[in-house]
Protein backbone atom coordinates (compact mmCIF):
# COMPACT_ATOMS: atom_id res chain seq x y z
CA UNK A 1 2.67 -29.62 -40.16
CA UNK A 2 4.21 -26.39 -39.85
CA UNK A 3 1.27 -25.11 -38.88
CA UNK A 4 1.46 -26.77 -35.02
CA UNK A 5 4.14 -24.50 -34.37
CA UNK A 6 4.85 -22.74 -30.81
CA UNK A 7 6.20 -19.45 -30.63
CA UNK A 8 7.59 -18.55 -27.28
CA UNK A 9 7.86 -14.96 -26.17
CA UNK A 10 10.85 -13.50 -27.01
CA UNK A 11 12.64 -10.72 -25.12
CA UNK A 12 12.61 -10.28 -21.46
CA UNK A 13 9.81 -13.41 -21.20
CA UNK A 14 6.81 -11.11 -20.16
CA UNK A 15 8.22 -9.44 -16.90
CA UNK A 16 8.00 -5.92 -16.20
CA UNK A 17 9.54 -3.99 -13.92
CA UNK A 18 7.46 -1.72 -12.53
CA UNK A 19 9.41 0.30 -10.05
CA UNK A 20 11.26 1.58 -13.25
CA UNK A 21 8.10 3.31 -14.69
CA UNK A 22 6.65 5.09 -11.53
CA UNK A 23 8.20 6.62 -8.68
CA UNK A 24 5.70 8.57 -5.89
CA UNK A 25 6.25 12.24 -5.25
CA UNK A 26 5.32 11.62 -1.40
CA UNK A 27 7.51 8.90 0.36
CA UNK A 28 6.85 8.35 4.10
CA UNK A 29 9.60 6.69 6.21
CA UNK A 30 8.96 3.75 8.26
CA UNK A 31 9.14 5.79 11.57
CA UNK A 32 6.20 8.06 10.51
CA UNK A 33 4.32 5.34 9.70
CA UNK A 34 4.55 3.70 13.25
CA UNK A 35 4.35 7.10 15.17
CA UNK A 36 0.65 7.74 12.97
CA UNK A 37 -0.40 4.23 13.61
CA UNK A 38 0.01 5.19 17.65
CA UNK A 39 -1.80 8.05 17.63
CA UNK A 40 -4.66 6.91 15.17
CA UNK A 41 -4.79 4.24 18.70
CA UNK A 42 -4.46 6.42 21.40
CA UNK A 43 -7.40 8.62 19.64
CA UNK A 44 -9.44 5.62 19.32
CA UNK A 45 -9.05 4.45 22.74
CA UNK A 46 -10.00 8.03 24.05
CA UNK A 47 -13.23 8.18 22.22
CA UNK A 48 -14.36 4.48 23.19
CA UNK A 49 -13.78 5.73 26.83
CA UNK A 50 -14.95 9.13 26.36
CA UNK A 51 -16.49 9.58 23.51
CA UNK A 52 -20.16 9.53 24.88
CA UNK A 53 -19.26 12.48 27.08
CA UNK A 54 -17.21 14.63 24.72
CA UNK A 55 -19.98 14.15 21.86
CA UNK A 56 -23.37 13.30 24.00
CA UNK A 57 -24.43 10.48 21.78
């Protein structure tokens, strides 16, 4: 019978922290991030309306 035994994990129960072990050498405010996202938009927009002319496709 002792066989039938259930061992539960011991120590921190299987989490991890992962924000501990890594930390990026390029961080990026939330400010760029919006300002790129507007111009990535503004170019697309340009070339949809004028992208046949600039590139003569």
């Amino acid at each position: 019978m002792a066989q039938d035994k259930v061992s539960m994990p011991s120590g921190i129960g299987g989490l991890v922290r992962y924000f501990d072990e890594y930390k990026s050498k390029i961080q990026f405010k939330p400010g760029h991030i919006v300002v790129f996202t507007i111009v990535v938009m503004v170019i697309m927009v340009i070339l949809y309306a004028y992208g046949k002319n600039i590139f003569g496709f």
